[in-house]
C-alpha atoms as a PDB file:
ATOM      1  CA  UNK A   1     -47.657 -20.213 133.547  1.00  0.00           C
ATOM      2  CA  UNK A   2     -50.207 -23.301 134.403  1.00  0.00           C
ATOM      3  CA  UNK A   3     -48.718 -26.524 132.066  1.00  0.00           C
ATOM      4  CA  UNK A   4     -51.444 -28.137 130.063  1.00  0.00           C
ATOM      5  CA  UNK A   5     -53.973 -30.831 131.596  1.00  0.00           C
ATOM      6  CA  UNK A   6     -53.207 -33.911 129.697  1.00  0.00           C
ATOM      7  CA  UNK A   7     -55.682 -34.997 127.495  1.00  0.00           C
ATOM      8  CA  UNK A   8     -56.173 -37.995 129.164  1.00  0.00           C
ATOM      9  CA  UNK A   9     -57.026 -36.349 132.902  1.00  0.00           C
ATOM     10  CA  UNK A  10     -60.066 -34.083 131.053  1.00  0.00           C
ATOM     11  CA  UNK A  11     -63.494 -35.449 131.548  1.00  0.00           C
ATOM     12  CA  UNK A  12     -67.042 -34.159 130.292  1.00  0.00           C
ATOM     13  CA  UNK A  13     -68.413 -31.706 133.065  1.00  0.00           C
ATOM     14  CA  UNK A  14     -71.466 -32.855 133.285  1.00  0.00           C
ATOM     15  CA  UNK A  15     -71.571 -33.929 136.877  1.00  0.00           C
ATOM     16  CA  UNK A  16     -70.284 -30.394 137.246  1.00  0.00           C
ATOM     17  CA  UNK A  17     -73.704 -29.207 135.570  1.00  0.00           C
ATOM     18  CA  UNK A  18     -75.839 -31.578 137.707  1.00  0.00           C
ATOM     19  CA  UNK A  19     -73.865 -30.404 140.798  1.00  0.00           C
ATOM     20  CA  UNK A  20     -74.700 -26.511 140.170  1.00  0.00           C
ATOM     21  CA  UNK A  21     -78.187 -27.366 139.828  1.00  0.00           C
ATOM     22  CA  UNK A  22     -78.270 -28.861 143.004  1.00  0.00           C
ATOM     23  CA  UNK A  23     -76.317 -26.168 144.846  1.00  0.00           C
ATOM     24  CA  UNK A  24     -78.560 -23.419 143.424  1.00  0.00           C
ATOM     25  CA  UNK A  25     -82.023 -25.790 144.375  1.00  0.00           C
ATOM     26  CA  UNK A  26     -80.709 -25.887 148.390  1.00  0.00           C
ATOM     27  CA  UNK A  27     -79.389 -22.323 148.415  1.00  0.00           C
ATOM     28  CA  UNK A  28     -83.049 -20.982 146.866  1.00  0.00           C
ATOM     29  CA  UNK A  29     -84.343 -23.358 149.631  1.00  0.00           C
ATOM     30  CA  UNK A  30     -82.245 -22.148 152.868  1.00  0.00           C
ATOM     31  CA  UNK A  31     -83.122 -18.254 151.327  1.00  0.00           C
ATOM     32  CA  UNK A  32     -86.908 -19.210 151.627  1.00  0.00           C
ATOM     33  CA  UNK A  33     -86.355 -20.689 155.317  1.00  0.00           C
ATOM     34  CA  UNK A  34     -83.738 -17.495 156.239  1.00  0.00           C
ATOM     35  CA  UNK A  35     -87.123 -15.490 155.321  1.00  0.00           C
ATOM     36  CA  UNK A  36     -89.299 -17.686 157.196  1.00  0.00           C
ATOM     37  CA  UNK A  37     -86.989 -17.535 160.377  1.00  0.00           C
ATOM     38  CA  UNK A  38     -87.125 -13.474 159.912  1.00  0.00           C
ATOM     39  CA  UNK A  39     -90.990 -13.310 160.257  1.00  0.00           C
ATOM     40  CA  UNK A  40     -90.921 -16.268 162.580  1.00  0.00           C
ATOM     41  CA  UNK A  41     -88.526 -13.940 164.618  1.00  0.00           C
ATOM     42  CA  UNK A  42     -90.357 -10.827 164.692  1.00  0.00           C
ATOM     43  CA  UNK A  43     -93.855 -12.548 166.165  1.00  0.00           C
ATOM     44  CA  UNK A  44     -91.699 -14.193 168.556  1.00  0.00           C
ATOM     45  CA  UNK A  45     -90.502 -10.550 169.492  1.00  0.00           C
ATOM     46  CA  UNK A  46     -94.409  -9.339 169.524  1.00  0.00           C
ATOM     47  CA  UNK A  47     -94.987 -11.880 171.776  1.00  0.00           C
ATOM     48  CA  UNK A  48     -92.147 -11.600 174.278  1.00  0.00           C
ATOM     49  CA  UNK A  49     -93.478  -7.767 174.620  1.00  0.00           C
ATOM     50  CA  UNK A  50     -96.726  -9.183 175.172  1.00  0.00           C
ATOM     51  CA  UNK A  51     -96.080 -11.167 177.883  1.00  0.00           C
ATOM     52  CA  UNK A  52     -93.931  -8.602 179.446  1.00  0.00           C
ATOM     53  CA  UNK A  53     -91.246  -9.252 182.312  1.00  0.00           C
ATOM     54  CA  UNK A  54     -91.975 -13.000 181.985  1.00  0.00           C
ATOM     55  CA  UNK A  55     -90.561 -13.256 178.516  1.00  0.00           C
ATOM     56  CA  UNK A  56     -87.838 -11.042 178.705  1.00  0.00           C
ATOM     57  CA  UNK A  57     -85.379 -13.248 178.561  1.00  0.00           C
ATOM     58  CA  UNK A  58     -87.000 -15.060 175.461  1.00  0.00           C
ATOM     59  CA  UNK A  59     -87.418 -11.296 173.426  1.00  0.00           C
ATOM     60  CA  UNK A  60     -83.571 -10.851 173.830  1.00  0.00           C
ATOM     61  CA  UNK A  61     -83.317 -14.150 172.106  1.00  0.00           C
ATOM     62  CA  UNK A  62     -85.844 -13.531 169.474  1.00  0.00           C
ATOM     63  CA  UNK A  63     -83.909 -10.598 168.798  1.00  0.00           C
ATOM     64  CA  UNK A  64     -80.940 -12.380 168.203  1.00  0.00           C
ATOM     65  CA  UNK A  65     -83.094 -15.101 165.966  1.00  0.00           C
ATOM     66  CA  UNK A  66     -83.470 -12.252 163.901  1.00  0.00           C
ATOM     67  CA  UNK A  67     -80.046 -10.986 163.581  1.00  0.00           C
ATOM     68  CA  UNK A  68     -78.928 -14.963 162.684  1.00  0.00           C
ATOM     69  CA  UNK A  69     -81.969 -14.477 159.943  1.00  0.00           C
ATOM     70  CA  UNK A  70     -80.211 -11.933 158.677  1.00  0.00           C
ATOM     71  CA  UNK A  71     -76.897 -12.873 158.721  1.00  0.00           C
ATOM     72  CA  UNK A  72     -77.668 -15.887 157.061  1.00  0.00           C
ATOM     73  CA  UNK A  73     -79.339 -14.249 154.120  1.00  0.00           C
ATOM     74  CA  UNK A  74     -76.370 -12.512 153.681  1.00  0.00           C
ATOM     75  CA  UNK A  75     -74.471 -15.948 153.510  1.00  0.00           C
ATOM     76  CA  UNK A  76     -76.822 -17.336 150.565  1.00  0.00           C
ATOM     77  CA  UNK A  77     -76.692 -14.625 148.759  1.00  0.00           C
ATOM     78  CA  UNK A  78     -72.499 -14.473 148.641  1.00  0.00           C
ATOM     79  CA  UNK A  79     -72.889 -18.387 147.883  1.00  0.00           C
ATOM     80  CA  UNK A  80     -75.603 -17.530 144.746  1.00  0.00           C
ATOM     81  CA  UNK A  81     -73.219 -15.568 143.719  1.00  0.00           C
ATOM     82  CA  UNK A  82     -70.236 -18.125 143.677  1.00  0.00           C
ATOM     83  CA  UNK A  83     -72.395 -20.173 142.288  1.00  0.00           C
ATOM     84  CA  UNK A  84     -73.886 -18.070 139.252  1.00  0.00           C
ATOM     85  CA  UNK A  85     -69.848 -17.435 138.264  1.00  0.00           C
ATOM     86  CA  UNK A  86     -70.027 -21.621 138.424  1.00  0.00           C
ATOM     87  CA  UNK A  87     -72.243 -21.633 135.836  1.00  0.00           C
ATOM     88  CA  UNK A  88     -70.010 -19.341 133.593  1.00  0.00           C
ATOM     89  CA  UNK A  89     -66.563 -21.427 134.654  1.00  0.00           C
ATOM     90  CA  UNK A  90     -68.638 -24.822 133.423  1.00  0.00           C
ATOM     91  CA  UNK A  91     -69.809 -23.088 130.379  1.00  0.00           C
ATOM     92  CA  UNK A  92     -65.951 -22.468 129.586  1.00  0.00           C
ATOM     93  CA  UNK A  93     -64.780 -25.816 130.267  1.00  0.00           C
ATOM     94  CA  UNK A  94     -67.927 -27.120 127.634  1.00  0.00           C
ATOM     95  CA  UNK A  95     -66.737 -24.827 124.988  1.00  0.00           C
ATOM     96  CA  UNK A  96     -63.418 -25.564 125.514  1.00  0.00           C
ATOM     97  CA  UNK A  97     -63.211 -29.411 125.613  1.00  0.00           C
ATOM     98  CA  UNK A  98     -65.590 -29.575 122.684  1.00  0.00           C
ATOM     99  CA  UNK A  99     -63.445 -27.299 120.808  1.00  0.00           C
ATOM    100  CA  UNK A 100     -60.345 -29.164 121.762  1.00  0.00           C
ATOM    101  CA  UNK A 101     -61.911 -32.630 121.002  1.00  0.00           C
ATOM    102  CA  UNK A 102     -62.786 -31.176 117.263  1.00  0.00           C
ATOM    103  CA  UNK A 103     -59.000 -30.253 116.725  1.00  0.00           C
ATOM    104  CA  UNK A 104     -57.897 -33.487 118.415  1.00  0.00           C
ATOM    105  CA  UNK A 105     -59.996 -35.249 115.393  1.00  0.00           C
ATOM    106  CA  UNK A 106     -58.482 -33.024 112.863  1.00  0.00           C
ATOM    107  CA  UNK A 107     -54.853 -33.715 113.587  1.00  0.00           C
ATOM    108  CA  UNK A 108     -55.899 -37.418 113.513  1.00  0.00           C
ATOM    109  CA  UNK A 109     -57.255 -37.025 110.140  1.00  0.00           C
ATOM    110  CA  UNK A 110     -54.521 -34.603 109.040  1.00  0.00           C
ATOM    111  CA  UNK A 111     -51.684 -37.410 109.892  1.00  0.00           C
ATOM    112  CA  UNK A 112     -48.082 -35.189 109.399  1.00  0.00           C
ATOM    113  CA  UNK A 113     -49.263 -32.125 107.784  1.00  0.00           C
ATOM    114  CA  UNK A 114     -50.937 -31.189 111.500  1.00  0.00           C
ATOM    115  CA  UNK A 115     -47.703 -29.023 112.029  1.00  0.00           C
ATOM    116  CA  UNK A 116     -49.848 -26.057 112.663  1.00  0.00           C
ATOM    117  CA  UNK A 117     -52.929 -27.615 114.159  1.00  0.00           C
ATOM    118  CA  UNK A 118     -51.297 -29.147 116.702  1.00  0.00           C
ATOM    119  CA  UNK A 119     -49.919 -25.608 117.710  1.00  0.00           C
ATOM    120  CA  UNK A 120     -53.470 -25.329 117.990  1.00  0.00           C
ATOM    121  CA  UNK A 121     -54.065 -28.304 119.775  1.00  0.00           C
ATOM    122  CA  UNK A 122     -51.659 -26.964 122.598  1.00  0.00           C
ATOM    123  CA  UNK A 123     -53.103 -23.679 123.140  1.00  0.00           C
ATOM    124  CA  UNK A 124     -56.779 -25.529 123.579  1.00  0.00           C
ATOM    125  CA  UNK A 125     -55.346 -27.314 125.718  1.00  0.00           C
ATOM    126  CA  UNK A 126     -54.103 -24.674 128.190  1.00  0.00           C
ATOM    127  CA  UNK A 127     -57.131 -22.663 127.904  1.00  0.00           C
ATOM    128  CA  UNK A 128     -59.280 -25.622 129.312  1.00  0.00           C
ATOM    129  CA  UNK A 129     -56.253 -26.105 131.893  1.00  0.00           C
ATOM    130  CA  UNK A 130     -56.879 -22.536 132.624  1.00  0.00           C
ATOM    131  CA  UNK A 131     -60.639 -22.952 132.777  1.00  0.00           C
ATOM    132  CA  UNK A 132     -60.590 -26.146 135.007  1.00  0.00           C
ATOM    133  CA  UNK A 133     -58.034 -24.272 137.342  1.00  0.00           C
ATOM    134  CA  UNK A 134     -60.770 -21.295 137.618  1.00  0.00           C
ATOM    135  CA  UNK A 135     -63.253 -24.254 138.496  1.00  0.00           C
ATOM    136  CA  UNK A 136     -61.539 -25.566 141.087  1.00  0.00           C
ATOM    137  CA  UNK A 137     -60.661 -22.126 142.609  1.00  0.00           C
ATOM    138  CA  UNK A 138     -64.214 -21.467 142.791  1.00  0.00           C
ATOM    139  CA  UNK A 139     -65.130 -24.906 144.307  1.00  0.00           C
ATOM    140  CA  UNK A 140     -62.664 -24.021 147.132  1.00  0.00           C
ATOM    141  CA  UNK A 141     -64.335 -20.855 147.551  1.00  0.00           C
ATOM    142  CA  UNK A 142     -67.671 -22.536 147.875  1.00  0.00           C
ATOM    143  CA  UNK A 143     -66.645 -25.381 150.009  1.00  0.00           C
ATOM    144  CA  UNK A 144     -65.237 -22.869 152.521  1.00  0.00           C
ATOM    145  CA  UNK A 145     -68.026 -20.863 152.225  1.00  0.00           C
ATOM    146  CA  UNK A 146     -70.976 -23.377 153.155  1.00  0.00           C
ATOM    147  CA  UNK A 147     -67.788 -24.398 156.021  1.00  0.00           C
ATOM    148  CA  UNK A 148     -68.349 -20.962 157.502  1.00  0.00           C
ATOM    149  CA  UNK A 149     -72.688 -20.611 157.171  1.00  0.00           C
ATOM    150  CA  UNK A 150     -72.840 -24.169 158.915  1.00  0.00           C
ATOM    151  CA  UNK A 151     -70.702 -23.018 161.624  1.00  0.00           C
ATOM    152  CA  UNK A 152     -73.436 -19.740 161.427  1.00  0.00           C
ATOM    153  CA  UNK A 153     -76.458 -22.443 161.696  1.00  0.00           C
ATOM    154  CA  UNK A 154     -75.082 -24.318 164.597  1.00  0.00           C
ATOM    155  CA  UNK A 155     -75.090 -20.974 166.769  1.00  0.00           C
ATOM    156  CA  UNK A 156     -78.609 -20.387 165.538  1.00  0.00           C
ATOM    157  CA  UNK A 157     -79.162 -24.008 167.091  1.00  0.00           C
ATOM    158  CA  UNK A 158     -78.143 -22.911 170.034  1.00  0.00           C
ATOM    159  CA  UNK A 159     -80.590 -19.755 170.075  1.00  0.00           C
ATOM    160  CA  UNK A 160     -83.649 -21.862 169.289  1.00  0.00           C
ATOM    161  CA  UNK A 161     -82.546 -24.462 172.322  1.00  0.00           C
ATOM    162  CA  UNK A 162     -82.051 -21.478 174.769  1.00  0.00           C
ATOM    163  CA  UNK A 163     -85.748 -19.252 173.461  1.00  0.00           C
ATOM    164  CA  UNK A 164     -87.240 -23.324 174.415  1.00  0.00           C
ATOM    165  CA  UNK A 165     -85.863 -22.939 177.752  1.00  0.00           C
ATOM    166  CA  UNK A 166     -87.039 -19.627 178.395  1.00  0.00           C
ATOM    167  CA  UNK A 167     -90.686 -20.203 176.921  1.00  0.00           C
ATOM    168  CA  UNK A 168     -90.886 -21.913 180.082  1.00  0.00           C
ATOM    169  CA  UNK A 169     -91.252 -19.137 181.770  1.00  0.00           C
ATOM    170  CA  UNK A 170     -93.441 -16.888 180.115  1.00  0.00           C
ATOM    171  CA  UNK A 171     -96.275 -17.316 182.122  1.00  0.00           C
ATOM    172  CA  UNK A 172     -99.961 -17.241 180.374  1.00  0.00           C
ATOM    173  CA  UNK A 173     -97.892 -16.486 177.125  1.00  0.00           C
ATOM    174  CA  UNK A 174     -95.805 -19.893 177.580  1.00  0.00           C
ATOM    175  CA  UNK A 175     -97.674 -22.016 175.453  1.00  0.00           C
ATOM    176  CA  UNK A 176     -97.291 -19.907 172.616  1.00  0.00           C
ATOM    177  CA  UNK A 177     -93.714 -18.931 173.085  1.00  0.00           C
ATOM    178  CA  UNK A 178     -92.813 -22.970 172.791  1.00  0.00           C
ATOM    179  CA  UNK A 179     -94.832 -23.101 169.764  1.00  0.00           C
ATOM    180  CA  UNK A 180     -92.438 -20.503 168.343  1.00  0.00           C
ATOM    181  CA  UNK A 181     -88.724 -22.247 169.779  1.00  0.00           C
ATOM    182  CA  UNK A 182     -90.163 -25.601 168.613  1.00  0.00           C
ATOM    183  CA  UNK A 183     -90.607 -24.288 164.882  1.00  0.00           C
ATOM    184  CA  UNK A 184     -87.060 -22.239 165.082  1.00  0.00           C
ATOM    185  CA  UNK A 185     -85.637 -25.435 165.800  1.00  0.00           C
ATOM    186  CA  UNK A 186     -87.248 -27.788 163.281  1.00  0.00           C
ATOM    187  CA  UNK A 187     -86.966 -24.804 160.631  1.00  0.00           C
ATOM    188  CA  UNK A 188     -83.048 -24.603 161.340  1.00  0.00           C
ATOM    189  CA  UNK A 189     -82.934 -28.323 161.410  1.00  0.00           C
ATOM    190  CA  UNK A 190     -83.817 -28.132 157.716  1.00  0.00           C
ATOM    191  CA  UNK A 191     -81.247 -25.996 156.989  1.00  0.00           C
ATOM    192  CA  UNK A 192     -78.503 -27.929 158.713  1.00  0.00           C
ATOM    193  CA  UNK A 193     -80.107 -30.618 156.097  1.00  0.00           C
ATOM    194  CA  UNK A 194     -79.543 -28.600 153.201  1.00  0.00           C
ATOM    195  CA  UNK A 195     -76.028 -27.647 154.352  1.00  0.00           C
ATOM    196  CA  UNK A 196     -75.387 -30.956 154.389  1.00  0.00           C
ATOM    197  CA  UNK A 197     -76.091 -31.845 150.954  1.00  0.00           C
ATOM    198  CA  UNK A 198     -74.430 -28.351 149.782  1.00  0.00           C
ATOM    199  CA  UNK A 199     -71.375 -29.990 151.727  1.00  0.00           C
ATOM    200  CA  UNK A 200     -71.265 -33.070 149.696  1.00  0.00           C
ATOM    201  CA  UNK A 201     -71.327 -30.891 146.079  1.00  0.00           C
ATOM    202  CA  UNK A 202     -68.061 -30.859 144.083  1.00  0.00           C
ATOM    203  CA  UNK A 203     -68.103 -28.769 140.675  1.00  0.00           C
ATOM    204  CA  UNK A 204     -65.205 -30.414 139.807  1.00  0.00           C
ATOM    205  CA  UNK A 205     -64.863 -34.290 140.065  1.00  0.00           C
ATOM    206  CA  UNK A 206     -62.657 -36.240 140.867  1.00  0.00           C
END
């Protein structure tokens, strides 16, 4: 069984709340950009097919574009998910450190006939112990999480450099195929971005 968390070590979650906000703003933002890279990836594949032999190189890599699109939709929605149970875990810790700050008062006020309320005390005590345990757990989760879709965004990197390279030789169509690299590359840029700052989010403090 988990001992208590000392009184003294619990804090107010609210930089907890404020980092859940954050996390769900950037992961609605890299879903919107996963989309974006999906259509982006399926006119780059009309395209390769329209310039023919010349872009055949660059279609294979559109193709895989599309697959990284994919995959990485898959990604932010595990991570909404982590973070929706976040917003339950929080909600726990709330309750529970408000209710345990009310019977901290009362045995104050209650001087040496708190017998039983500081039995009560106690077990308040190790439910927000068990809460903040279930917080960190999930923090973990998510850290590893982004750890792995990062790792996911830096091959899709390397796809948008190597579709640049072969734009180069699609002929007639070359002009257009850059176009198309250039805005995989700036579009996955932002999403390294926003990995970044999901990187830097801690649900629990400190």
């Amino acid at each position: 069984m988990n001992a208590p968390v000392p009184v003294a070590e619990l804090r107010p979650p609210s930089g907890e709340l404020v980092s859940i906000v954050r996390v769900n703003e950037e992961i609605k933002a890299i879903v919107a950009t996963a989309f974006r890279i999906n259509l982006m990836a399926l006119n780059a594949i009309f395209l390769a097919k329209r310039a023919g032999n010349a872009a055949l190189g660059f279609g294979v890599l559109s193709n895989e574009l599309r697959r990284f699109a994919q995959d990485l939709t898959r990604h932010m929605s595990a991570l909404r998910e982590m973070t929706s149970g976040s917003v339950g875990c929080v909600t726990g810790v709330v309750q529970a450190q408000r209710n345990l700050g009310i019977l901290t008062a009362a045995v104050r006020l209650s001087g040496e006939g708190a017998g039983g309320m500081r039995d009560v005390r106690k077990k308040g005590q190790a439910r927000l112990a068990d809460q903040l345990l279930k917080l960190r757990a999930l923090d973990t989760r998510l850290s590893a999480a982004v750890e792995e879709t990062q790792q996911l965004v830096e091959l899709g990197g390397v796809l948008a450099r190597s579709a640049k390279i072969e734009a180069a030789y699609g002929g007639s169509f070359s002009p257009a195929l850059m176009q198309v690299s250039t805005d995989f590359a700036e579009v996955i840029a932002q999403i390294k971005r926003s990995l970044e700052i999901l990187g830097k989010e801690r649900l629990v403090k400190d």
